[in-house]
Protein backbone atom coordinates (compact mmCIF):
# COMPACT_ATOMS: atom_id res chain seq x y z
CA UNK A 1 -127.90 -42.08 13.56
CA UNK A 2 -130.17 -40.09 10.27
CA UNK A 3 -129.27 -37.01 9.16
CA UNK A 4 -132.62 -36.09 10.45
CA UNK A 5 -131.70 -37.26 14.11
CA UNK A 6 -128.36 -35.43 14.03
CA UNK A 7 -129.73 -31.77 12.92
CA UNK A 8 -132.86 -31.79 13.90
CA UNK A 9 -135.01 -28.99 12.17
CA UNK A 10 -131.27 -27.33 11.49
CA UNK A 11 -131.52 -29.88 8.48
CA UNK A 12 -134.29 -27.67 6.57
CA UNK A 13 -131.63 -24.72 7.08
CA UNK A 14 -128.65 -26.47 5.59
CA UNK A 15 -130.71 -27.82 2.63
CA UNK A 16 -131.97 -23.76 1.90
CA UNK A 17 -128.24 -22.52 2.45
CA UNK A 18 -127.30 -25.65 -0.27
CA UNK A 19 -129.75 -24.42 -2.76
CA UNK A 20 -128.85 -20.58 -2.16
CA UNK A 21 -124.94 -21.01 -2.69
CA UNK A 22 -126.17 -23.13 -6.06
CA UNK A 23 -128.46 -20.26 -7.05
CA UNK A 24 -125.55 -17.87 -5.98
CA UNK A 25 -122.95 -19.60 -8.56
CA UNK A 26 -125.35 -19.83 -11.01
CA UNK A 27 -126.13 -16.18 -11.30
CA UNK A 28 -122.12 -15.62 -11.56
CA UNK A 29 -122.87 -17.81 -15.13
CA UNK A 30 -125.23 -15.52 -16.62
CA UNK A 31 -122.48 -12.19 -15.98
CA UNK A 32 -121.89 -10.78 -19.21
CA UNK A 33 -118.23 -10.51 -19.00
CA UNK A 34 -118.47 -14.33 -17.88
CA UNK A 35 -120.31 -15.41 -20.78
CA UNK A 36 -118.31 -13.39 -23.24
CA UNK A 37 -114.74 -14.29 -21.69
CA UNK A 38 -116.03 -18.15 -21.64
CA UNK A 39 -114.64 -18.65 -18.07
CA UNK A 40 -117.77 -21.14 -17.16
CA UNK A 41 -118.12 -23.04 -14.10
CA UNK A 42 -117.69 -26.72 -16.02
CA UNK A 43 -119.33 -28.64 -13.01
CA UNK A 44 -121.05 -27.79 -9.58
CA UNK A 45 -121.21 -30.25 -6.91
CA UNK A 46 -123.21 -29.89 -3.27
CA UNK A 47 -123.52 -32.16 -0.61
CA UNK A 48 -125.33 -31.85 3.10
CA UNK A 49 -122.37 -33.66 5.58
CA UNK A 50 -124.06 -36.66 6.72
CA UNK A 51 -124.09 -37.27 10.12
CA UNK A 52 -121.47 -40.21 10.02
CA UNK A 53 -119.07 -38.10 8.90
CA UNK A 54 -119.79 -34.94 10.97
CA UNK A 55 -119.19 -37.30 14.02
CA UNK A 56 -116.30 -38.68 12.66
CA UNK A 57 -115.11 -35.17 12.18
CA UNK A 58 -115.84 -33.89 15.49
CA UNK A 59 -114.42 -36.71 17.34
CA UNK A 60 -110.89 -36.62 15.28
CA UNK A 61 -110.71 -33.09 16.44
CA UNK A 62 -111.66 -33.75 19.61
CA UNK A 63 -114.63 -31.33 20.05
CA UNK A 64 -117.88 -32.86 21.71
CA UNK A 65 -119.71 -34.54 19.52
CA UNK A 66 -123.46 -33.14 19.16
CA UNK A 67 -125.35 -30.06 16.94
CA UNK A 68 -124.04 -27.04 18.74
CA UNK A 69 -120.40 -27.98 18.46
CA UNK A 70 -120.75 -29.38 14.43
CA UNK A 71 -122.40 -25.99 13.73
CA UNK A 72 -120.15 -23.61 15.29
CA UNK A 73 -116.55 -25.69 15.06
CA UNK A 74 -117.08 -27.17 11.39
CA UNK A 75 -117.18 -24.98 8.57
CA UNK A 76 -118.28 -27.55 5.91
CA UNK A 77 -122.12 -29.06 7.10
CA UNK A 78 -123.09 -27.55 3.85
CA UNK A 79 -120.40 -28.17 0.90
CA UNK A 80 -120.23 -26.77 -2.41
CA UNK A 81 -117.48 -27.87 -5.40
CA UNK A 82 -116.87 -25.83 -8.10
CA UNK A 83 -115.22 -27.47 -11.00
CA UNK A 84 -113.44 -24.60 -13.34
CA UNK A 85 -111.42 -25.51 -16.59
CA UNK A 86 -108.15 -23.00 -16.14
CA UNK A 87 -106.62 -21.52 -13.10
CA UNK A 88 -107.61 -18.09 -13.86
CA UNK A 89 -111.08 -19.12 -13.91
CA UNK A 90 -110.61 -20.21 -10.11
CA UNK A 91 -109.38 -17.02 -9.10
CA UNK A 92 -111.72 -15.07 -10.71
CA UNK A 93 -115.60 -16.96 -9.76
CA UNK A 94 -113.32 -16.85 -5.88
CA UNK A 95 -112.87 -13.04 -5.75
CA UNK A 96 -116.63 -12.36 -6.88
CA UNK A 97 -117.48 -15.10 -4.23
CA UNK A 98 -115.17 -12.84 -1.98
CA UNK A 99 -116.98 -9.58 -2.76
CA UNK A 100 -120.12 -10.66 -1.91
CA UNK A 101 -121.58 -8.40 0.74
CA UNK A 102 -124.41 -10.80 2.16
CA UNK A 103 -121.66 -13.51 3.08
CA UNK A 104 -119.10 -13.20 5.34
CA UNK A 105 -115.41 -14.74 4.61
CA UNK A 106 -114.28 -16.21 7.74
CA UNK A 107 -111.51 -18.10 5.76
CA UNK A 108 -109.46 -18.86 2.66
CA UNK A 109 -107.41 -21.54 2.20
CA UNK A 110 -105.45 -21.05 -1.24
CA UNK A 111 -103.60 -24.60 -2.27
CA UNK A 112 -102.52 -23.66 -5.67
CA UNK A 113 -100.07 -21.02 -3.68
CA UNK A 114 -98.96 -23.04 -0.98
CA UNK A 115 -100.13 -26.74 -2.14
CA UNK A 116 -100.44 -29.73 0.41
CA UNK A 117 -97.47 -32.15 1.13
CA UNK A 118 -99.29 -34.50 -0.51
CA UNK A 119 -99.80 -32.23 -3.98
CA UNK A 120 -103.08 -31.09 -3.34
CA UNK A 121 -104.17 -27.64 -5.06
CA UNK A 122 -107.44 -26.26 -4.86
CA UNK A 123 -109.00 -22.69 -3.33
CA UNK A 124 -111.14 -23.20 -0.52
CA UNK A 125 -113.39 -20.76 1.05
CA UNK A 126 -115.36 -20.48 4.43
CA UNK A 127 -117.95 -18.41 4.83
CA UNK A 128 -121.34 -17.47 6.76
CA UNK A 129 -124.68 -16.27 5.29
CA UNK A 130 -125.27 -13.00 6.76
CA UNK A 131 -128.94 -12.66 5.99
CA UNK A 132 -132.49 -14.30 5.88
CA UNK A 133 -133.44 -17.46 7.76
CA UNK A 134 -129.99 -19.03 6.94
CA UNK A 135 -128.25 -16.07 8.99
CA UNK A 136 -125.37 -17.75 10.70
CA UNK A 137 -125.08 -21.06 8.34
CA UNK A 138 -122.04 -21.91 7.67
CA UNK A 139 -120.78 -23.66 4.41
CA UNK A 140 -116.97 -24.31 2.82
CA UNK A 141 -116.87 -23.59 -0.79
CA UNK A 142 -113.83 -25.67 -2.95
CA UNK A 143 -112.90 -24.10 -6.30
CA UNK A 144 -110.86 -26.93 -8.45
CA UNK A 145 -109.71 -27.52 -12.54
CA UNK A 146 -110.97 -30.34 -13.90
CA UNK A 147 -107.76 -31.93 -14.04
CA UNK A 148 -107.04 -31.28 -10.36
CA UNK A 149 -110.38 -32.81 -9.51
CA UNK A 150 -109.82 -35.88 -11.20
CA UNK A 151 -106.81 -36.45 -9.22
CA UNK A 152 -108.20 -35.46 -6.24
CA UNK A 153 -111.38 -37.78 -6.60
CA UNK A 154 -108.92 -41.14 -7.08
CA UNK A 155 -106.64 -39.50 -4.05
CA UNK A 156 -109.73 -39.75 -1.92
CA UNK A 157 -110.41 -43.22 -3.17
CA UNK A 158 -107.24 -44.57 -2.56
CA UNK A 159 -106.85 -42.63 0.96
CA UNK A 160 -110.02 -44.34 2.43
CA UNK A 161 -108.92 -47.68 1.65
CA UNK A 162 -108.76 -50.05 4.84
CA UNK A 163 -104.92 -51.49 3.49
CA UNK A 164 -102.83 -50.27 1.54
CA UNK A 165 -100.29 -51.98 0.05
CA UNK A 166 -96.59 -50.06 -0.58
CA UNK A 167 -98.39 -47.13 0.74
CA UNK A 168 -95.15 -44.97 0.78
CA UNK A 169 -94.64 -45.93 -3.32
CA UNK A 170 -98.18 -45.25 -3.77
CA UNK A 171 -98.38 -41.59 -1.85
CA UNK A 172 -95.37 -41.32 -3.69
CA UNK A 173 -96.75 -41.76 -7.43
CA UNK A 174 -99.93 -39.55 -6.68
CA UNK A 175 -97.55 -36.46 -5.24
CA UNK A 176 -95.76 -36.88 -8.39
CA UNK A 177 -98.91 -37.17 -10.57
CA UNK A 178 -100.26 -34.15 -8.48
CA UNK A 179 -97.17 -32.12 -9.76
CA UNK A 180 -97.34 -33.27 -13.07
CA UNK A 181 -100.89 -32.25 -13.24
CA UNK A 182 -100.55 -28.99 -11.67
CA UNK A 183 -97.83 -27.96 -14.48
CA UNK A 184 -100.00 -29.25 -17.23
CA UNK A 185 -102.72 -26.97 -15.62
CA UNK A 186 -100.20 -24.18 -16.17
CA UNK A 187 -99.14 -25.18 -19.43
CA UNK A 188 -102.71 -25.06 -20.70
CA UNK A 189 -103.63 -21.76 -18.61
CA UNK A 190 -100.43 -19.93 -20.81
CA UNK A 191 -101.98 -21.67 -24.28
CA UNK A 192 -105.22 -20.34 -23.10
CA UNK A 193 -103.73 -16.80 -22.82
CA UNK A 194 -101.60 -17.00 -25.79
CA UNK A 195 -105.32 -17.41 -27.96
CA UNK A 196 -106.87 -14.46 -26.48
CA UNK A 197 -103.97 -12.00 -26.07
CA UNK A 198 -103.94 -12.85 -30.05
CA UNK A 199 -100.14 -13.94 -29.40
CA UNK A 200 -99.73 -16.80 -32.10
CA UNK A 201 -101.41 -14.27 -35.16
CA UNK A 202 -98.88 -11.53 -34.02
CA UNK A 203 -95.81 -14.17 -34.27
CA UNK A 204 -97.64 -15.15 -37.78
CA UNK A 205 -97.46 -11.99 -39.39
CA UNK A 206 -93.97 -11.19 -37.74
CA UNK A 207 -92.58 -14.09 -39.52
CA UNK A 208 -94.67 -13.68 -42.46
CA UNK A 209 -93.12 -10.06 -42.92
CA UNK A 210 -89.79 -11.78 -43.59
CA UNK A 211 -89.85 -13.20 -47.27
């Protein structure tokens, strides 16, 4: 089955709702205290679900399998990554996301506070377009790091994999690369703070006054 023979004219809809999230973030890139604070969006990814996988989805939740149900039980027909390079930058393009009076939250999902078992950490948010011809879309927006993406992008790779072999070792490794990645987010988020709060040229002149 096409994308086309799946949604139907509801395709057009999803494919405006894509390009009006896109349009969305990239107006949050031109905010003045965005572009003076440097917190930019590093990478922005969209995708329609294709059909394939909506049914897939559908099935393995056991809802019935056609337009009405994928539209009203699955959040994430149209999908939107945002790729951020520090945690604070996350947080911050998430709450103006939040505040956003012509969508509608219906739900967050915040895996850097309470990760997955298997190490995953992102922010994810549902939502609904309140207005225009896309009232009603729905669309799941994931906020990432770089580094967590990377992970996350061979996770999926090795997940999908017919056979695995030592699967236990190998889910293993990636939790513990997951963790190791999520503290050298941290690490990099204090450095990060350290240069703008002006931290290392206080120390400097501190232990300059010395001698």
């Amino acid at each position: 089955m096409t994308d086309e023979e799946f949604y139907g004219q509801t395709l057009y809809t999803l494919q405006n709702a894509e390009k009006y999230l896109l349009k969305l973030i990239a107006e949050y890139q031109e905010l003045p205290e965005i572009v003076v604070s440097d917190s930019f969006v590093m990478n922005c990814q969209s995708r329609i679900k294709s059909a394939e996988s909506m049914v897939k989805k559908l099935k393995n939740r056991g809802f019935k399998e056609d337009l009405h149900s994928a539209l009203t039980n699955v959040y994430d027909a149209v999908g939107i990554r945002i790729i951020c390079g520090f945690i604070d930058d996350v947080y911050k393009i998430a709450a103006w996301i939040e505040k956003r009076e012509e969508l509608e939250i219906i739900l967050r999902k915040d895996y850097f506070a309470w990760p997955k078992p298997n190490g995953y950490r992102s922010y994810h948010i549902c939502l609904r377009i309140r207005e225009g011809s896309m009232a009603g879309t729905q669309a799941e927006i994931q906020i990432r790091t770089m580094a967590i993406d990377f992970w996350a992008t061979l996770e999926h790779e090795l997940k999908y994999k017919k056979k695995i072999p030592c699967e236990e070792l190998i889910r293993k490794e990636l939790k513990r690369c997951a963790d190791e990645i999520a503290a050298t987010d941290i690490s990099m988020q204090t450095i990060r703070d350290m240069l703008e709060n002006g931290f290392c040229e206080n120390k400097e002149d501190t232990e300059s006054s010395y001698f």
